[in-house]
PDB file of N, CA and C in Angstrom:
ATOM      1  N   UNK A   1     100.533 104.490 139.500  1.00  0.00           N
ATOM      2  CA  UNK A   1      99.171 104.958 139.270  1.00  0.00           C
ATOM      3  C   UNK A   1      98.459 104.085 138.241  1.00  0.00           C
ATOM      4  N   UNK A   2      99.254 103.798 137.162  1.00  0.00           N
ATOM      5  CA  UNK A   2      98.402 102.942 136.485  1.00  0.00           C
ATOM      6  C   UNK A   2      98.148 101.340 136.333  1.00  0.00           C
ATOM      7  N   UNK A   3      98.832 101.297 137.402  1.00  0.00           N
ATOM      8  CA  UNK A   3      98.804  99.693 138.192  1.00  0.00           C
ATOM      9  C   UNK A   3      97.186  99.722 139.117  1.00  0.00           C
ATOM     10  N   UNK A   4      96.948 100.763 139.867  1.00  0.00           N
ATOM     11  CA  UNK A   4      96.442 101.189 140.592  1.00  0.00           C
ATOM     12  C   UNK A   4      94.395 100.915 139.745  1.00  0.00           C
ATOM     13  N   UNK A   5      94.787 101.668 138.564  1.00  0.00           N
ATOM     14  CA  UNK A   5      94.000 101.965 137.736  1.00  0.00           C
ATOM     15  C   UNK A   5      93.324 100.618 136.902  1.00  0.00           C
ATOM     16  N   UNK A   6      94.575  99.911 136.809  1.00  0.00           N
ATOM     17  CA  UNK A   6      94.352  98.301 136.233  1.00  0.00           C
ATOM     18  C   UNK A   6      93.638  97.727 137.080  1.00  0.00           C
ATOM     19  N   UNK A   7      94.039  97.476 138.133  1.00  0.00           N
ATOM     20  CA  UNK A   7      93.006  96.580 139.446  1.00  0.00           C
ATOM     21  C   UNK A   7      91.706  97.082 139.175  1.00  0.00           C
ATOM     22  N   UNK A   8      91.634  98.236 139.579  1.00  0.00           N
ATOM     23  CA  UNK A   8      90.250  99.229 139.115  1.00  0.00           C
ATOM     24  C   UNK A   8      89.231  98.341 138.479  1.00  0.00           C
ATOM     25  N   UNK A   9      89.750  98.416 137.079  1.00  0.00           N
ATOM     26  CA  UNK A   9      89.597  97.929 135.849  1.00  0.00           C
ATOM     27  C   UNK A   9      89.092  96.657 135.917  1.00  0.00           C
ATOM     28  N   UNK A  10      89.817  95.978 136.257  1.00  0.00           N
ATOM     29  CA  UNK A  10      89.758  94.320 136.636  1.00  0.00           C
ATOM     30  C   UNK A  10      88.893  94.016 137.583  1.00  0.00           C
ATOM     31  N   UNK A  11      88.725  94.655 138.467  1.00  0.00           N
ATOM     32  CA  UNK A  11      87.647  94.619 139.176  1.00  0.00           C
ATOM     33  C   UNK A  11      86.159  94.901 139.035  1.00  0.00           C
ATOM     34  N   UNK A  12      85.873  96.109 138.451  1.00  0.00           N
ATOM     35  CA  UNK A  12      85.156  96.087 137.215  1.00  0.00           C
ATOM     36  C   UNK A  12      84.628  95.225 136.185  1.00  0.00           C
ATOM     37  N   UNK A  13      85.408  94.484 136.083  1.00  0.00           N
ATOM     38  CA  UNK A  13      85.292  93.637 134.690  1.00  0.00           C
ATOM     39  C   UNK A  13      84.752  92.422 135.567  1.00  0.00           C
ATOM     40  N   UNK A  14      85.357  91.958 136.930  1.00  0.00           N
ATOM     41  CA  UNK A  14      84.824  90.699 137.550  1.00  0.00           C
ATOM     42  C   UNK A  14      83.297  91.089 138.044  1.00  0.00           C
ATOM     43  N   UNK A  15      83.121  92.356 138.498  1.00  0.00           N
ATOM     44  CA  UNK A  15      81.623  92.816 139.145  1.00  0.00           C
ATOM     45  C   UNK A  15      80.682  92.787 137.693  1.00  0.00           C
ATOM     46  N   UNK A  16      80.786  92.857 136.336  1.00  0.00           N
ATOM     47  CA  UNK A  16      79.780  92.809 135.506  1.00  0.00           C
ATOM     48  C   UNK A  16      79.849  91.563 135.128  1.00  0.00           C
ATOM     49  N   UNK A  17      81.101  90.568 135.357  1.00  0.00           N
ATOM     50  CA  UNK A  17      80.693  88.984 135.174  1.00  0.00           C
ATOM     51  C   UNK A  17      79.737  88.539 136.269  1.00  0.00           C
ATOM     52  N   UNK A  18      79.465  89.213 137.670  1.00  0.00           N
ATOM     53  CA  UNK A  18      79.073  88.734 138.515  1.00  0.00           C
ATOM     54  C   UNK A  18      77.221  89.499 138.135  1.00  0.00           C
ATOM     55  N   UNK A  19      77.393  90.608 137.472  1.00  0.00           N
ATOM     56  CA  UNK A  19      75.976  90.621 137.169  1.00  0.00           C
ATOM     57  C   UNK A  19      75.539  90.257 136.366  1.00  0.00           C
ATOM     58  N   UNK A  20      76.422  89.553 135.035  1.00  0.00           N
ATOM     59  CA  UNK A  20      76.043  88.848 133.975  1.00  0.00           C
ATOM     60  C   UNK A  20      75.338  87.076 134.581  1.00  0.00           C
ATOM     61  N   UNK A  21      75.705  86.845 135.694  1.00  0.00           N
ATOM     62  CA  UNK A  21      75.282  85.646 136.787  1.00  0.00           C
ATOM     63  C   UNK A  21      74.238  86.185 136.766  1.00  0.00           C
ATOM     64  N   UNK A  22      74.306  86.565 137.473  1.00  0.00           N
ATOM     65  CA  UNK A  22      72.822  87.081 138.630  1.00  0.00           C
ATOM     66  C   UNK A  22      71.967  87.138 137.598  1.00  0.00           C
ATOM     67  N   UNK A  23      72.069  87.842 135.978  1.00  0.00           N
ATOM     68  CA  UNK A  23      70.914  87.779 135.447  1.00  0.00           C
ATOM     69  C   UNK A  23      70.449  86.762 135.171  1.00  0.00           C
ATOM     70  N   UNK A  24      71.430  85.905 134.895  1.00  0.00           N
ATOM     71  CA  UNK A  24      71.250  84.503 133.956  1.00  0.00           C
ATOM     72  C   UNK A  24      70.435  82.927 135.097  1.00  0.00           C
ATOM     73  N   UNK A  25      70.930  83.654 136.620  1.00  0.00           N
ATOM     74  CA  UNK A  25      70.291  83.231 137.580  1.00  0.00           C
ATOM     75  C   UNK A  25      68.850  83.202 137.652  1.00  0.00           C
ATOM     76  N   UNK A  26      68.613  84.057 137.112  1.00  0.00           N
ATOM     77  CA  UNK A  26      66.725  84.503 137.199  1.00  0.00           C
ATOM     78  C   UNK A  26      66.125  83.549 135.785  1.00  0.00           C
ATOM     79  N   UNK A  27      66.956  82.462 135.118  1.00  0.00           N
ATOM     80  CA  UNK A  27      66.245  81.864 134.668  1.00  0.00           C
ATOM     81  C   UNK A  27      65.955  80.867 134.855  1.00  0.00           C
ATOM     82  N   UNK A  28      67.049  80.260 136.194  1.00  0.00           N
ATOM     83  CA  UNK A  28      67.159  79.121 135.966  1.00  0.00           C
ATOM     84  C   UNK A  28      66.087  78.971 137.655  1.00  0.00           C
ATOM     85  N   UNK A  29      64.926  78.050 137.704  1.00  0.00           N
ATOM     86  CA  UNK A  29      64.167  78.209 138.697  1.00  0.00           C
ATOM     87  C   UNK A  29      65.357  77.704 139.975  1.00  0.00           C
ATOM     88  N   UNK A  30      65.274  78.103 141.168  1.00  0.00           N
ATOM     89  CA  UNK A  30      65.316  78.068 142.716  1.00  0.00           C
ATOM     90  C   UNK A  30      67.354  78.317 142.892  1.00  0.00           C
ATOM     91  N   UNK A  31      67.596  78.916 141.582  1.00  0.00           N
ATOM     92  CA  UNK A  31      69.195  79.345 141.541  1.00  0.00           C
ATOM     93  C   UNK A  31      69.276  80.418 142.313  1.00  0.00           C
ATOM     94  N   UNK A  32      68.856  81.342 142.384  1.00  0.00           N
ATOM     95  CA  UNK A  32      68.810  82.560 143.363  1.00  0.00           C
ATOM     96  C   UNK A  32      68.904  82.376 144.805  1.00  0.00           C
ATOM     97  N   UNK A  33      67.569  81.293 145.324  1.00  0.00           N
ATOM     98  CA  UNK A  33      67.664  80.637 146.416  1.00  0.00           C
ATOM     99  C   UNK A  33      68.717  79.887 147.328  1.00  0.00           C
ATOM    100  N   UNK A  34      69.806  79.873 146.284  1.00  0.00           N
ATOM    101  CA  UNK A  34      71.073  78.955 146.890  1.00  0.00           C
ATOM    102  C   UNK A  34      71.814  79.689 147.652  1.00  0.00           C
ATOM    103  N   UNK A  35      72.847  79.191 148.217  1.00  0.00           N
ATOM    104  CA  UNK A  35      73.141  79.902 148.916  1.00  0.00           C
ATOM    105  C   UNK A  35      74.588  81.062 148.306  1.00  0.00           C
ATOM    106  N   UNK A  36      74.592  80.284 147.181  1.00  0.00           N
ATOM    107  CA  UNK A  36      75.664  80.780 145.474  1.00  0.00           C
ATOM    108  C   UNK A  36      75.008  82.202 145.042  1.00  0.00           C
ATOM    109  N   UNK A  37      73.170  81.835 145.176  1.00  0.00           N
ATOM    110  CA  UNK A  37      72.655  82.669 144.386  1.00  0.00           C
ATOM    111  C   UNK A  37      72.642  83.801 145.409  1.00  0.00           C
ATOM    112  N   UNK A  38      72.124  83.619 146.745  1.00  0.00           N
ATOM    113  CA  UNK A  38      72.106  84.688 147.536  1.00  0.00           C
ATOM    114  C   UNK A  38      73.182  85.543 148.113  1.00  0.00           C
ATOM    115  N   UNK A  39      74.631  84.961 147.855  1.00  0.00           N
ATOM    116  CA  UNK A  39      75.716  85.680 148.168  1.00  0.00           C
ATOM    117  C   UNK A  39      75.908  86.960 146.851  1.00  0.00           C
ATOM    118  N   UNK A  40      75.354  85.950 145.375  1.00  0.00           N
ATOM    119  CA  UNK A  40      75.801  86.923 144.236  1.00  0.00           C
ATOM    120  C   UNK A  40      74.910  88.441 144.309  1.00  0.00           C
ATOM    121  N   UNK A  41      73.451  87.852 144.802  1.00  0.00           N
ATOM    122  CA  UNK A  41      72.647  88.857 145.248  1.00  0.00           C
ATOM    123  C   UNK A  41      72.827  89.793 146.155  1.00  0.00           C
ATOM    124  N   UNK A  42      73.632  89.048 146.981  1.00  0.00           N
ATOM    125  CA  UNK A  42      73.823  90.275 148.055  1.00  0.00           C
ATOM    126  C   UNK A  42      75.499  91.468 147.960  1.00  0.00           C
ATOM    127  N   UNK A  43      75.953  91.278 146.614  1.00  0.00           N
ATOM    128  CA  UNK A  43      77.138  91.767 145.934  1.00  0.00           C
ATOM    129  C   UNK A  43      76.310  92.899 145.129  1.00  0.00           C
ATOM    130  N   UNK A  44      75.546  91.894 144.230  1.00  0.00           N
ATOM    131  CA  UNK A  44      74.904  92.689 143.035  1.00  0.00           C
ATOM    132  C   UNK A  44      73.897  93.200 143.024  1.00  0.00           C
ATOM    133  N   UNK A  45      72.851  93.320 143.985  1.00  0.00           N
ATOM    134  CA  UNK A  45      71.363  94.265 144.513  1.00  0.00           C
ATOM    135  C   UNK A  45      71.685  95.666 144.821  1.00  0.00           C
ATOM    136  N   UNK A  46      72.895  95.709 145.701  1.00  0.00           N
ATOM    137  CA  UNK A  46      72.789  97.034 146.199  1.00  0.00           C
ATOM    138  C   UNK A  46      73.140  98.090 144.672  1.00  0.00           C
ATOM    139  N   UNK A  47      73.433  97.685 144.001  1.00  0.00           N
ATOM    140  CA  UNK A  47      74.509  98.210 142.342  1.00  0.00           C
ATOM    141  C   UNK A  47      73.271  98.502 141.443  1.00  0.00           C
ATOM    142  N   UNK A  48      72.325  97.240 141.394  1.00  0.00           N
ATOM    143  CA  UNK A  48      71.268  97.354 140.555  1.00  0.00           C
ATOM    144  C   UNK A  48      70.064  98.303 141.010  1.00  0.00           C
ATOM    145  N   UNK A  49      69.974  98.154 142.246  1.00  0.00           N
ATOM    146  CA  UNK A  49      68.137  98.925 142.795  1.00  0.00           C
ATOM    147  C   UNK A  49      68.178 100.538 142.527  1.00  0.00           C
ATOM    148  N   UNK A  50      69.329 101.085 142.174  1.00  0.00           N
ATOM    149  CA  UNK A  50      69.320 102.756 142.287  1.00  0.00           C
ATOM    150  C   UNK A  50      68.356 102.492 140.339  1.00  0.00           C
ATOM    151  N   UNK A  51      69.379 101.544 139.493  1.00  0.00           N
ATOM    152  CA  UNK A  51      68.911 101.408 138.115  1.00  0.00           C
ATOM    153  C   UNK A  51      67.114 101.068 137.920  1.00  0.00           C
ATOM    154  N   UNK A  52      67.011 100.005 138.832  1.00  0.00           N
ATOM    155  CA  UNK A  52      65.430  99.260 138.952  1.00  0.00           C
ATOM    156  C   UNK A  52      64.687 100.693 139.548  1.00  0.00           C
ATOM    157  N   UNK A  53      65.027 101.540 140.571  1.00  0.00           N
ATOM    158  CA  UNK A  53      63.685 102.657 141.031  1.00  0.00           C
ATOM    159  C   UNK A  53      63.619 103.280 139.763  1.00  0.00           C
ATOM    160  N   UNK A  54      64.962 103.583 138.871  1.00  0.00           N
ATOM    161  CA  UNK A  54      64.824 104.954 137.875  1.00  0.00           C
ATOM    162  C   UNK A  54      63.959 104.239 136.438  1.00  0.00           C
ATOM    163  N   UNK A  55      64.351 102.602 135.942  1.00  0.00           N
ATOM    164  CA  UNK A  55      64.010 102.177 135.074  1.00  0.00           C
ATOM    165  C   UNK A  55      62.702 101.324 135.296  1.00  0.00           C
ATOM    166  N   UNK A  56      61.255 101.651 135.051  1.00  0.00           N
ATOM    167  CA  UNK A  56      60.913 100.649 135.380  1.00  0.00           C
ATOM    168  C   UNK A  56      60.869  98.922 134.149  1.00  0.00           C
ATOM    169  N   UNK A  57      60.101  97.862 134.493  1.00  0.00           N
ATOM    170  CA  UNK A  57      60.269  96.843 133.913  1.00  0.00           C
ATOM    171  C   UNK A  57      59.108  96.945 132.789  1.00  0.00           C
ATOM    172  N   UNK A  58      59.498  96.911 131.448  1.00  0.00           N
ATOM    173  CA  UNK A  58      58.827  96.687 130.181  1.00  0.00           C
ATOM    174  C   UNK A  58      57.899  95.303 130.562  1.00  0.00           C
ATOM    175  N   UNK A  59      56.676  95.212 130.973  1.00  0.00           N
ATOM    176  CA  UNK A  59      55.995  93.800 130.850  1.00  0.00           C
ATOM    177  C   UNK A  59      56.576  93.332 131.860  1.00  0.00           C
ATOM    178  N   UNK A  60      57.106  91.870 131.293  1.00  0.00           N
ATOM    179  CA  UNK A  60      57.835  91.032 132.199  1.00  0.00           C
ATOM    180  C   UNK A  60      59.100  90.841 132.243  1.00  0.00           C
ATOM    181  N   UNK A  61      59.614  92.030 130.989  1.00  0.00           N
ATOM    182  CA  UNK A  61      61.466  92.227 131.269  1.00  0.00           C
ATOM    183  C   UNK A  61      62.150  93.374 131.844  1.00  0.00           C
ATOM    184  N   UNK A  62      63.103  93.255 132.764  1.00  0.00           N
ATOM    185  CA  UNK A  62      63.818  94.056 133.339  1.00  0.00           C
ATOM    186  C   UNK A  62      64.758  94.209 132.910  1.00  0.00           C
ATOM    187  N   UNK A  63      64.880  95.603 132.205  1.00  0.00           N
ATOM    188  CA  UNK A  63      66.294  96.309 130.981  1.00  0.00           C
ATOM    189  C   UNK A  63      67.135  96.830 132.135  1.00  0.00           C
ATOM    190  N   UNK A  64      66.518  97.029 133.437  1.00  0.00           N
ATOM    191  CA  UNK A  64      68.108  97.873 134.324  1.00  0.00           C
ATOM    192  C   UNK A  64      68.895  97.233 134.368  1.00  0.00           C
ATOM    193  N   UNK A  65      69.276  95.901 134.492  1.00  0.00           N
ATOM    194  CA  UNK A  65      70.252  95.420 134.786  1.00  0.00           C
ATOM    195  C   UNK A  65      71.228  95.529 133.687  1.00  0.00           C
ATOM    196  N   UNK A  66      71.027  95.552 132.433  1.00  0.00           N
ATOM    197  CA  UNK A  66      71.523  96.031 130.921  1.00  0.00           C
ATOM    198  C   UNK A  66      72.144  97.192 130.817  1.00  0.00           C
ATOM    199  N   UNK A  67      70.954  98.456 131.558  1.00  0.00           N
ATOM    200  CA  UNK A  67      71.497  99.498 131.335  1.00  0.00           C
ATOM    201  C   UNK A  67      72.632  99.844 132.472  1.00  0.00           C
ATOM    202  N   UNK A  68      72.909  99.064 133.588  1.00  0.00           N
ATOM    203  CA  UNK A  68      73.649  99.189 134.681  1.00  0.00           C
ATOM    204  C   UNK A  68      74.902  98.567 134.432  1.00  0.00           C
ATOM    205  N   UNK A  69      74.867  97.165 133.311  1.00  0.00           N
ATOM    206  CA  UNK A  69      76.033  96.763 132.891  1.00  0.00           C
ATOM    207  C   UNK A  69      76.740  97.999 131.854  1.00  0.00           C
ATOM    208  N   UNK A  70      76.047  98.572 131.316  1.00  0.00           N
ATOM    209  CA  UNK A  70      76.458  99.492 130.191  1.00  0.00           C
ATOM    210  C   UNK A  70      77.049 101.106 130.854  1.00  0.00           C
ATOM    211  N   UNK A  71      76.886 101.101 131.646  1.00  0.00           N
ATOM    212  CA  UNK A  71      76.980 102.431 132.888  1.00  0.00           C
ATOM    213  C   UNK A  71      78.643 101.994 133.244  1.00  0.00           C
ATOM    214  N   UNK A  72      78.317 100.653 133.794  1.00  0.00           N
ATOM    215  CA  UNK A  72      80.103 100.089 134.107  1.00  0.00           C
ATOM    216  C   UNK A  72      80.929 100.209 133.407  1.00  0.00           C
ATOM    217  N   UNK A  73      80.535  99.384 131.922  1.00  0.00           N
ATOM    218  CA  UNK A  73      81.421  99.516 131.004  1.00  0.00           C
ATOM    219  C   UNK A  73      82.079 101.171 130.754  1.00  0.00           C
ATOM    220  N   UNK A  74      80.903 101.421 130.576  1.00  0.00           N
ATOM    221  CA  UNK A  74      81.534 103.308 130.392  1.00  0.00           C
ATOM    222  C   UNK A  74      82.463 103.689 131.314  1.00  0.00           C
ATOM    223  N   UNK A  75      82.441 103.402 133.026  1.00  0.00           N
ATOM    224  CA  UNK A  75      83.128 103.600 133.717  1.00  0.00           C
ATOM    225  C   UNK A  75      84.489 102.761 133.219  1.00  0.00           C
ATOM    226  N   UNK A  76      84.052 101.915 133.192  1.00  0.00           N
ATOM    227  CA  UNK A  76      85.829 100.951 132.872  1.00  0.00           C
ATOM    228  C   UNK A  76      86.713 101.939 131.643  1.00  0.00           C
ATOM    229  N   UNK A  77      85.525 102.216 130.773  1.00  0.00           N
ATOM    230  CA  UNK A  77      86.248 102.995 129.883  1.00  0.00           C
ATOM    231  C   UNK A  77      87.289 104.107 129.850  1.00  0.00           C
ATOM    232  N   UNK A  78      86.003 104.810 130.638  1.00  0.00           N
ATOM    233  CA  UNK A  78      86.771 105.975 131.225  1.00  0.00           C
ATOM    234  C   UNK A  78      87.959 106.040 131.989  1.00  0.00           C
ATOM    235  N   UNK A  79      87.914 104.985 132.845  1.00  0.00           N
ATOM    236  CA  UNK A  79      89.404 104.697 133.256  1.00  0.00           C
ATOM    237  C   UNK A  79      90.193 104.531 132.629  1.00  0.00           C
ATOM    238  N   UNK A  80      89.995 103.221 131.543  1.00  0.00           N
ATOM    239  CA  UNK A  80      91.128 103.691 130.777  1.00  0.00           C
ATOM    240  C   UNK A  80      91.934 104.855 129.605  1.00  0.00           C
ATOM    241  N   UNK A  81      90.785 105.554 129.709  1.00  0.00           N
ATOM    242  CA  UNK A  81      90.772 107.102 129.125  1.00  0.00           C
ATOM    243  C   UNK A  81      92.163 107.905 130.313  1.00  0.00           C
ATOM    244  N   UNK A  82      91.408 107.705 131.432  1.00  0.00           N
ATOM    245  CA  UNK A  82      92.380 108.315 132.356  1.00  0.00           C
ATOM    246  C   UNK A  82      93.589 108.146 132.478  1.00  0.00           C
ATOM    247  N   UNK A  83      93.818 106.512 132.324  1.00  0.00           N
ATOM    248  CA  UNK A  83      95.338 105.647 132.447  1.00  0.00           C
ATOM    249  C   UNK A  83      96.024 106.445 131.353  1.00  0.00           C
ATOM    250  N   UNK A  84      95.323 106.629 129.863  1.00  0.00           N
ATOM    251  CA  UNK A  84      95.965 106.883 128.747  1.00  0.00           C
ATOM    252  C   UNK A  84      96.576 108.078 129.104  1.00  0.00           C
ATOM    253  N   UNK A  85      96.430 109.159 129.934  1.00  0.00           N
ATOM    254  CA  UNK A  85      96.911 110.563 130.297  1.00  0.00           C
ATOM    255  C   UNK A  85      98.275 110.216 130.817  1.00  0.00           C
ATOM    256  N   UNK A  86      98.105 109.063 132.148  1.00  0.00           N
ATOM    257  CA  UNK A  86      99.678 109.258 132.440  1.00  0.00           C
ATOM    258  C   UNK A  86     100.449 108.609 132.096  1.00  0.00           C
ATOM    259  N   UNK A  87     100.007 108.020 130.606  1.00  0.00           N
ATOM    260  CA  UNK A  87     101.337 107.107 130.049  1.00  0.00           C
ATOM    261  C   UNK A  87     101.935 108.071 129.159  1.00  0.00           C
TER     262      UNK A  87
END
């Protein structure tokens, strides 16, 4: 089970490196457009848009993606909250 729980985890941890991309993508002009950028997009859009309808964008910055990395983390956490039970 807590092998189970690790992957989890790890997986987790690779999906918020992959949205820590994607943000860092939106600075760099026609990176999105690639075909790098549009695979990461098409991983990391469906994760972010529930955050983007509820949050909208301050001006010209978009905090969902922040608050969606911070949502994960909690989840990762919590897992390992859980792992800690069956050790």
């Amino acid at each position: 089970m807590i092998t189970v729980i690790n992957a989890i985890s790890t997986l987790m941890m690779f999906y918020s490196f992959l949205v820590f991309i994607y943000i860092f993508m939106s600075w760099v002009p026609n990176l999105k457009e690639s075909s790098f950028g549009q695979m990461v997009g098409r991983l990391v859009e469906p994760y972010l848009t529930p955050f983007r309808n509820i949050i909208p964008p301050l001006g010209m910055i978009d905090i969902s993606p922040i608050v969606a990395l911070l949502v994960l983390n909690f989840a990762r956490s919590g897992l390992h909250v859980i792992a800690g039970w069956f050790v």
